[in-house]
C-alpha atoms as a PDB file:
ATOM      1  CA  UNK A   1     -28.790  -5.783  -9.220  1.00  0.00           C
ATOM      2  CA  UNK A   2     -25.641  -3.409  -9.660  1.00  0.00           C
ATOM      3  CA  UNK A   3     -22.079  -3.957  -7.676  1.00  0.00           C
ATOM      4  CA  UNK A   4     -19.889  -1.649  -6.892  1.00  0.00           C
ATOM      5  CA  UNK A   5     -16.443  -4.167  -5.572  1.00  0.00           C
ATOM      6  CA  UNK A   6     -13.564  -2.600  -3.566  1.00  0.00           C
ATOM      7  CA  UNK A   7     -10.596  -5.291  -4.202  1.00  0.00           C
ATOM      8  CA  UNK A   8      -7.593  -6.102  -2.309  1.00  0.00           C
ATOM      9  CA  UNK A   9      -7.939  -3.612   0.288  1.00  0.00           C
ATOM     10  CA  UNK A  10      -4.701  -4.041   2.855  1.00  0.00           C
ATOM     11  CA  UNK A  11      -4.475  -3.256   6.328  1.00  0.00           C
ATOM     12  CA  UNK A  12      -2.255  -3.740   9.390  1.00  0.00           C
ATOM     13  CA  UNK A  13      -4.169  -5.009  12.349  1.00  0.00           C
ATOM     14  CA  UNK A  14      -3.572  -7.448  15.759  1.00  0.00           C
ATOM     15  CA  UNK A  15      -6.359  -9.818  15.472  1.00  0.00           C
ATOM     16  CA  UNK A  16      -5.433 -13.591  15.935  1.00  0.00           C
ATOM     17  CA  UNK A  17      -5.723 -16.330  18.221  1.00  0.00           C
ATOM     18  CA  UNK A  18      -2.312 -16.640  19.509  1.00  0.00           C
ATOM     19  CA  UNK A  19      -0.596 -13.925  21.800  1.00  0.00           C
ATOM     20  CA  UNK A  20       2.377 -12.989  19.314  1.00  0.00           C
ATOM     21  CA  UNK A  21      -0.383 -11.984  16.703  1.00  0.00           C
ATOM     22  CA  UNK A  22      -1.972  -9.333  19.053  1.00  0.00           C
ATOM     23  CA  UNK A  23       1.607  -8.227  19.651  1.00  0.00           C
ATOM     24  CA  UNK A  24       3.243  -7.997  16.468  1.00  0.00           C
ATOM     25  CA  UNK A  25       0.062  -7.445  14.270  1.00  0.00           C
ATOM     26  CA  UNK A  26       0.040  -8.864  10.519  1.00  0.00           C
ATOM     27  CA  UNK A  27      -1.320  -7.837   7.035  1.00  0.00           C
ATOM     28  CA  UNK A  28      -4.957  -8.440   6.227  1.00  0.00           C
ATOM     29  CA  UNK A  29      -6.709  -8.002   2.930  1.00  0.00           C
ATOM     30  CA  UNK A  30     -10.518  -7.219   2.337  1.00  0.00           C
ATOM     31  CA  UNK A  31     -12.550  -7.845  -0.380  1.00  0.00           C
ATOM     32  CA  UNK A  32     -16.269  -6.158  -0.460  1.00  0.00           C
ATOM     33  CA  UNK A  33     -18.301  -7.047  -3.294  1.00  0.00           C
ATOM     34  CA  UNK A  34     -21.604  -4.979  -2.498  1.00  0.00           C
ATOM     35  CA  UNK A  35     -24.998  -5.328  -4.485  1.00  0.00           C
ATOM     36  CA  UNK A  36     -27.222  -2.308  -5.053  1.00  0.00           C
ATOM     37  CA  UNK A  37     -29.165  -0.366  -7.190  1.00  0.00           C
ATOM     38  CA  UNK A  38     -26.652   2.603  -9.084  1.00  0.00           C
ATOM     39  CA  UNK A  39     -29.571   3.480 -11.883  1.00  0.00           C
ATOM     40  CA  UNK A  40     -29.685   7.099  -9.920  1.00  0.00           C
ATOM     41  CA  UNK A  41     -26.081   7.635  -9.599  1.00  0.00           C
ATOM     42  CA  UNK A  42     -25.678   6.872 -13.367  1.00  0.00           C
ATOM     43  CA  UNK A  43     -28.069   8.940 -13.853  1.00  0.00           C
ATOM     44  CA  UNK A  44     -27.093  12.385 -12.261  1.00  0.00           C
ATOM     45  CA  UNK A  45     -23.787  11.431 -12.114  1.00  0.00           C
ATOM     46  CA  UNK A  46     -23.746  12.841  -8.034  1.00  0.00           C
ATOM     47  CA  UNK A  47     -21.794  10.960  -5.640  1.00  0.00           C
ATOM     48  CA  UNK A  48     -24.582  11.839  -3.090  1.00  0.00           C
ATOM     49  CA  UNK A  49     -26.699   8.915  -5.295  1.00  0.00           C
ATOM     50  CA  UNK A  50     -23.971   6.412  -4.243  1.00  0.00           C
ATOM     51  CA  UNK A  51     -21.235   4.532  -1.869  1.00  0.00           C
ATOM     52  CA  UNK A  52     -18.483   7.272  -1.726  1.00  0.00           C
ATOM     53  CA  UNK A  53     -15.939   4.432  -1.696  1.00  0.00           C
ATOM     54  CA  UNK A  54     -13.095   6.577  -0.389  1.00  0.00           C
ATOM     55  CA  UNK A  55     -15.907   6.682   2.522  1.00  0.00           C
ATOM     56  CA  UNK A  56     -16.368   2.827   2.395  1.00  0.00           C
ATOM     57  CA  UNK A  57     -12.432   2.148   2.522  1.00  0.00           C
ATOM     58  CA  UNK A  58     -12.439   4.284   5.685  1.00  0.00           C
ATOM     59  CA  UNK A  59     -14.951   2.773   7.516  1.00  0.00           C
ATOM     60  CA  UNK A  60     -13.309  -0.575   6.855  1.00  0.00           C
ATOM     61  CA  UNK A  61      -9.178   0.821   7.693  1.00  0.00           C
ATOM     62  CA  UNK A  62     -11.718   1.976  11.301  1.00  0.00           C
ATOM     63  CA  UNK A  63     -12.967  -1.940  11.882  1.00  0.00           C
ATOM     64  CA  UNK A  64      -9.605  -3.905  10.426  1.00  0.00           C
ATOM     65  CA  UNK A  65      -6.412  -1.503  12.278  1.00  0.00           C
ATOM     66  CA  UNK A  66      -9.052  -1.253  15.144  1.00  0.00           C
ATOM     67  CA  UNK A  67     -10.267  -3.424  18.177  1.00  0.00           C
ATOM     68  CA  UNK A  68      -8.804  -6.766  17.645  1.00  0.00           C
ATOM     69  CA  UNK A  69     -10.738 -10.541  17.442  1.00  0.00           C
ATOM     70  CA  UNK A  70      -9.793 -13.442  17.758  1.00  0.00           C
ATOM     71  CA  UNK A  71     -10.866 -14.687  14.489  1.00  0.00           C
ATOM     72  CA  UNK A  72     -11.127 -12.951  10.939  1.00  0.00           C
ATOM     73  CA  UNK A  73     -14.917 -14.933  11.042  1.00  0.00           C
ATOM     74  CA  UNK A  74     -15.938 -12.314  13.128  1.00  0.00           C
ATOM     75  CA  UNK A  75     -13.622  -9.930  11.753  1.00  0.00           C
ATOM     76  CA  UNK A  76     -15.619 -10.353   8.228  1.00  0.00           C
ATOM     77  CA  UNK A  77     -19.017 -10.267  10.418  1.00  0.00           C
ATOM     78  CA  UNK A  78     -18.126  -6.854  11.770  1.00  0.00           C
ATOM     79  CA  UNK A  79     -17.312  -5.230   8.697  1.00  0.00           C
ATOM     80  CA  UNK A  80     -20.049  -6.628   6.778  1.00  0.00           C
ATOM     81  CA  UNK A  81     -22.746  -5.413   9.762  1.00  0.00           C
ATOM     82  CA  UNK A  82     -20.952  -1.876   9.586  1.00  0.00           C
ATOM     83  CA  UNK A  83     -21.008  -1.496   5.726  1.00  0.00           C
ATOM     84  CA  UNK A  84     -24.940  -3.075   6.056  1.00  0.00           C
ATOM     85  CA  UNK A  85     -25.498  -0.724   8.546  1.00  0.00           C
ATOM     86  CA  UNK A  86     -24.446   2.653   7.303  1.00  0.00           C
ATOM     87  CA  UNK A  87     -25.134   2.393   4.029  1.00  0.00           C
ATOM     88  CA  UNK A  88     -29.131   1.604   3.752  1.00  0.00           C
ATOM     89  CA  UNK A  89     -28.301   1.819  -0.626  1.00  0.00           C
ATOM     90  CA  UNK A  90     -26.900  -1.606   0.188  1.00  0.00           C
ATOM     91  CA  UNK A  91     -28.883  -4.564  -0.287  1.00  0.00           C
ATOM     92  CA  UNK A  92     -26.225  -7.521  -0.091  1.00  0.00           C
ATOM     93  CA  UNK A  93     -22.555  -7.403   1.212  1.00  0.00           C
ATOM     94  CA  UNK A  94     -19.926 -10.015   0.295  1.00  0.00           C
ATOM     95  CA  UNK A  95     -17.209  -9.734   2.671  1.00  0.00           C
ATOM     96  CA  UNK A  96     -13.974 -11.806   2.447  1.00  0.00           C
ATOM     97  CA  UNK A  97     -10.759 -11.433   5.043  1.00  0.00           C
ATOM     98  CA  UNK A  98      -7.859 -13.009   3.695  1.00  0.00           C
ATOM     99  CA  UNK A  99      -4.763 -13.212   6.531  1.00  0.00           C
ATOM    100  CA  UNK A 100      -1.881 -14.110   3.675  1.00  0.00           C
ATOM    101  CA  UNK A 101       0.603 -14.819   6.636  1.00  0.00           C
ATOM    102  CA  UNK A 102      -0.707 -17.009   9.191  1.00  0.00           C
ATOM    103  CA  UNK A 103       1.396 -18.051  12.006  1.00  0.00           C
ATOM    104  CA  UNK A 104       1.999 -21.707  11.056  1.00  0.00           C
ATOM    105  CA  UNK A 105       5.166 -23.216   9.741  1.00  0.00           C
ATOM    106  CA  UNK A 106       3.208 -24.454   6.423  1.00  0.00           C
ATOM    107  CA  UNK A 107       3.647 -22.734   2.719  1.00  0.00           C
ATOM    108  CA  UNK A 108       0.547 -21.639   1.111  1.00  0.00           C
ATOM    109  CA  UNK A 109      -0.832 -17.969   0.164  1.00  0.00           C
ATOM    110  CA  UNK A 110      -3.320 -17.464   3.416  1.00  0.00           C
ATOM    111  CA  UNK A 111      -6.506 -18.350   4.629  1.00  0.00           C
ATOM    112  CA  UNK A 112      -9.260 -16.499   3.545  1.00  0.00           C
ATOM    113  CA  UNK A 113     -13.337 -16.187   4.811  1.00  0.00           C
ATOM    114  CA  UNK A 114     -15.937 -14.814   2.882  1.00  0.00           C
ATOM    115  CA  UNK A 115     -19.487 -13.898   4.294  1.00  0.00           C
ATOM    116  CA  UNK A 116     -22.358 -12.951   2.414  1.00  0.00           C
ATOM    117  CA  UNK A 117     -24.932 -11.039   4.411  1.00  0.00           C
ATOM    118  CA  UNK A 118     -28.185  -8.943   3.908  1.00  0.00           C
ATOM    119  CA  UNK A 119     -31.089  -7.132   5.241  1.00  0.00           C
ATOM    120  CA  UNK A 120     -34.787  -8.864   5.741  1.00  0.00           C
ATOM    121  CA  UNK A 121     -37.757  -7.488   5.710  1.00  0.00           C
ATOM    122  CA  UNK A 122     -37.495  -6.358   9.205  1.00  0.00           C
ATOM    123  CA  UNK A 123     -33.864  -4.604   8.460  1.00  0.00           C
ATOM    124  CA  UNK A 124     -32.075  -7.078  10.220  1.00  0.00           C
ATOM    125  CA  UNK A 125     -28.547  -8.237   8.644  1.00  0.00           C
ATOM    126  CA  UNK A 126     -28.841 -11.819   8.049  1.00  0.00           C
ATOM    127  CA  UNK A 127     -26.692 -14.302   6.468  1.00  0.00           C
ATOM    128  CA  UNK A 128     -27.658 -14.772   2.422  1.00  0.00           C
ATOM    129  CA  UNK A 129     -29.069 -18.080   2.040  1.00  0.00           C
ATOM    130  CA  UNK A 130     -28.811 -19.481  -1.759  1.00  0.00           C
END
């Protein structure tokens, strides 16, 4: 299967657990590493064939500086069930939502989550089991 991976998108948004977070907001970076077939989009080199990732990175900026969540678990989950659910070309969405600056006094470069999630044979978006 082909990918097509947006890296180290950044965002502002006011999602956390803790009050000061939804106040103050903090950086959050998304990775999407999405699994589909490109074969047509190679071929007649039309953007109609494909993810218009300008599109994509849109969509996500929508979800992240959007309605905030408690945790970036379900902050991954919506993303990855919007991206699943627009774009039917997709077969498999890797989502990860890294928060470099949480609000503990402890040095390290973040916390980050990844999901992995796809459709059945119903079109439901499930989690990807290995």
């Amino acid at each position: 299967m082909d990918r097509m991976v947006l890296r180290r998108m950044q965002f502002f948004g006011f999602h956390g657990v803790f009050p000061e977070e939804n106040k103050l907001g903090q950086k959050f970076i998304v990775d999407l590493d999405l699994q589909m077939d490109l074969s047509r989009a190679a071929r007649t080199d039309n953007v109609d064939d494909t993810v218009n990732y300008a599109e994509l990175h849109a969509l996500v900026k929508r979800i992240v500086e959007g309605r905030p969540v408690k945790l970036i678990e379900a902050l991954a989950e919506n993303i990855a069930s919007a991206v699943l659910g627009t774009y039917t070309i997709i077969s498999e969405a890797a989502v990860s939502v890294t928060k470099p600056n949480p609000p503990f006094d402890i040095a390290f470069d973040g916390v980050t989550v990844e999901l992995r999630r796809q459709r059945d044979g119903e079109g439901n978006i499930v989690p990807v089991k290995d």
